[in-house]
C-alpha atoms as a PDB file:
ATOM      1  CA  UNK A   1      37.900  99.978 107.355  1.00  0.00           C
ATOM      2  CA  UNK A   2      40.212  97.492 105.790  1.00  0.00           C
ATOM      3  CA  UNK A   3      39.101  93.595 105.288  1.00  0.00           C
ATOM      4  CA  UNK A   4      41.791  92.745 107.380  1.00  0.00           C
ATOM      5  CA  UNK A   5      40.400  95.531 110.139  1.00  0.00           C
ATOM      6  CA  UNK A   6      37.024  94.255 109.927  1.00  0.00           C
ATOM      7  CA  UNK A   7      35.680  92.224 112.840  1.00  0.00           C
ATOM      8  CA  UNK A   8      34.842  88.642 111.195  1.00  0.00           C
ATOM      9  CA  UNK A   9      38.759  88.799 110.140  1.00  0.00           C
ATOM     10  CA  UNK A  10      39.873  89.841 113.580  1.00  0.00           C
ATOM     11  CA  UNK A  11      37.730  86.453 114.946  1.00  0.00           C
ATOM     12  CA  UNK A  12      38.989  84.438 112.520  1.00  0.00           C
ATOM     13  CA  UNK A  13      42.810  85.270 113.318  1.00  0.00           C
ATOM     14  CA  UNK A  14      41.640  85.341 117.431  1.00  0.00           C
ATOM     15  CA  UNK A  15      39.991  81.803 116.444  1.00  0.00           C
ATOM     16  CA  UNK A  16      43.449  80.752 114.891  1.00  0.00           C
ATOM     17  CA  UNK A  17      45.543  81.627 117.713  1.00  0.00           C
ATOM     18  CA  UNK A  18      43.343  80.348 120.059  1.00  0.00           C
ATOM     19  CA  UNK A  19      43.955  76.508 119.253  1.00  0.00           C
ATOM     20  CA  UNK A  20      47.685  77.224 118.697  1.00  0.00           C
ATOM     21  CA  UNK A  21      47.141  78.100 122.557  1.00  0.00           C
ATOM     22  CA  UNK A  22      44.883  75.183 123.346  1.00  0.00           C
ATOM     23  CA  UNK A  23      41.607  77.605 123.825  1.00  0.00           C
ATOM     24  CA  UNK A  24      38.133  78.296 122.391  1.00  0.00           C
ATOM     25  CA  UNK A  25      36.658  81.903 121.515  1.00  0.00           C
ATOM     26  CA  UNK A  26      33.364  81.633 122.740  1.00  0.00           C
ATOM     27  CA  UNK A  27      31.081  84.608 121.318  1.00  0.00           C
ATOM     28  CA  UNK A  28      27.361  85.320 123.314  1.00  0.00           C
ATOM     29  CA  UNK A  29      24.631  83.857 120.871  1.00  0.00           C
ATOM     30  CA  UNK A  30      21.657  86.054 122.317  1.00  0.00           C
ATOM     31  CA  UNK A  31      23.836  88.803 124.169  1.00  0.00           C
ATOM     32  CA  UNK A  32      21.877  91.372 126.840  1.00  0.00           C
ATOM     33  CA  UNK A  33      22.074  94.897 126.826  1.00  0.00           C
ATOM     34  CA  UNK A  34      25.121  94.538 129.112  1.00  0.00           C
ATOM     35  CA  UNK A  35      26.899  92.738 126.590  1.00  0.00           C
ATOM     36  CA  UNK A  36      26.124  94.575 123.454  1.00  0.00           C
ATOM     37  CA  UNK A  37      27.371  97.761 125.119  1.00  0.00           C
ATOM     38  CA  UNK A  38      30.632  95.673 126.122  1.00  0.00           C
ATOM     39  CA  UNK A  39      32.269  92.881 125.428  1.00  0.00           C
ATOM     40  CA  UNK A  40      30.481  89.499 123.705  1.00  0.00           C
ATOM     41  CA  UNK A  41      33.521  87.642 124.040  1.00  0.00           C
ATOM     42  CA  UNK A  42      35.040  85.083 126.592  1.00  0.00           C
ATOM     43  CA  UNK A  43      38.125  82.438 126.051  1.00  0.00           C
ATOM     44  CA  UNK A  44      37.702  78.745 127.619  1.00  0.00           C
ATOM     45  CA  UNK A  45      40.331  75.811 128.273  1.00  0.00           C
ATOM     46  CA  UNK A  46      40.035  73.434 125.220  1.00  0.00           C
ATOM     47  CA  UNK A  47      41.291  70.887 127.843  1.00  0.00           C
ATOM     48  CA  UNK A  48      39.679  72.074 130.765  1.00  0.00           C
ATOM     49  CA  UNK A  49      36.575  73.695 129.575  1.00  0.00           C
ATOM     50  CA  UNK A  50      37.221  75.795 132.381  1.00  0.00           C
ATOM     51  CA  UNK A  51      36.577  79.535 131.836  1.00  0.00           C
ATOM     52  CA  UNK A  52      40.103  81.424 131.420  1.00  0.00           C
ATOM     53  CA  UNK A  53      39.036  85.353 130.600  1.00  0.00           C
ATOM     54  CA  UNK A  54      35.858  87.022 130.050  1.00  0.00           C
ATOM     55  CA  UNK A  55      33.880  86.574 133.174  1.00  0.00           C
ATOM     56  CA  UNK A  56      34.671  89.009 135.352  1.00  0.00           C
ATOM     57  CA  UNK A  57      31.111  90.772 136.676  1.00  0.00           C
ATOM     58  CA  UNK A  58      29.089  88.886 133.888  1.00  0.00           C
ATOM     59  CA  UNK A  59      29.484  86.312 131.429  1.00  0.00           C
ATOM     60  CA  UNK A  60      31.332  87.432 127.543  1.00  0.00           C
ATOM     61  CA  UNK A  61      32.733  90.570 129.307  1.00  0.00           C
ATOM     62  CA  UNK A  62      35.430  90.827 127.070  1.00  0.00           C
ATOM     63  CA  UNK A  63      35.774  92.635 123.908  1.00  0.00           C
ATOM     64  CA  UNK A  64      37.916  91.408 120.927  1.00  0.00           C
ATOM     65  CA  UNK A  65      40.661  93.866 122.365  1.00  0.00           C
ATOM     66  CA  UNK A  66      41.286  92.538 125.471  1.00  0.00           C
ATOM     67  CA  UNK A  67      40.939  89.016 123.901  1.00  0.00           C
ATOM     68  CA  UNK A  68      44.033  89.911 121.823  1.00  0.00           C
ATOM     69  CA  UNK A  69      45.840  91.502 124.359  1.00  0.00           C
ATOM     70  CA  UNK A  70      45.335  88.858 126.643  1.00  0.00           C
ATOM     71  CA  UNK A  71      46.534  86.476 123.800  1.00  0.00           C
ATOM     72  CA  UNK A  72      49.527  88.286 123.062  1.00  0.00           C
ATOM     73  CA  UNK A  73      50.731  88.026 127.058  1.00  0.00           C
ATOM     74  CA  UNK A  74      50.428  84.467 126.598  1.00  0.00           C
ATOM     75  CA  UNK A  75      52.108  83.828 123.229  1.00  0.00           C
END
């Protein structure tokens, strides 16, 4: 794996992004075994603080793919 393939660089680009876009990357600080085996991510309204992505059926659903892809349909 590559630096730039390596998760803390993909959050730091997501992170990036994210204000360009007006939102915060929220990560689970003490995730449960339903987030460890998926997701740990979730994307809130800087404005807002509304929750945008990364709810659906529990909280930090989301992996860091479907944060980016979700990103990308925006930008």
């Amino acid at each position: 794996m590559s630096y730039k393939t390596s998760t803390p660089s993909r959050e730091r680009r997501v992170k990036r992004l994210c204000v360009r876009l007006g939102l915060h990357l929220m990560t689970a600080q003490k995730p449960d075994k339903q987030v460890l085996a998926h997701g740990g991510y979730m994307l809130r309204d800087a404005r807002t603080m509304a929750i945008v992505f990364g709810d659906k059926g529990y909280l930090f659903s989301a992996d860091l793919d479907e944060i980016e892809a979700y990103l990308d349909a925006l930008g």
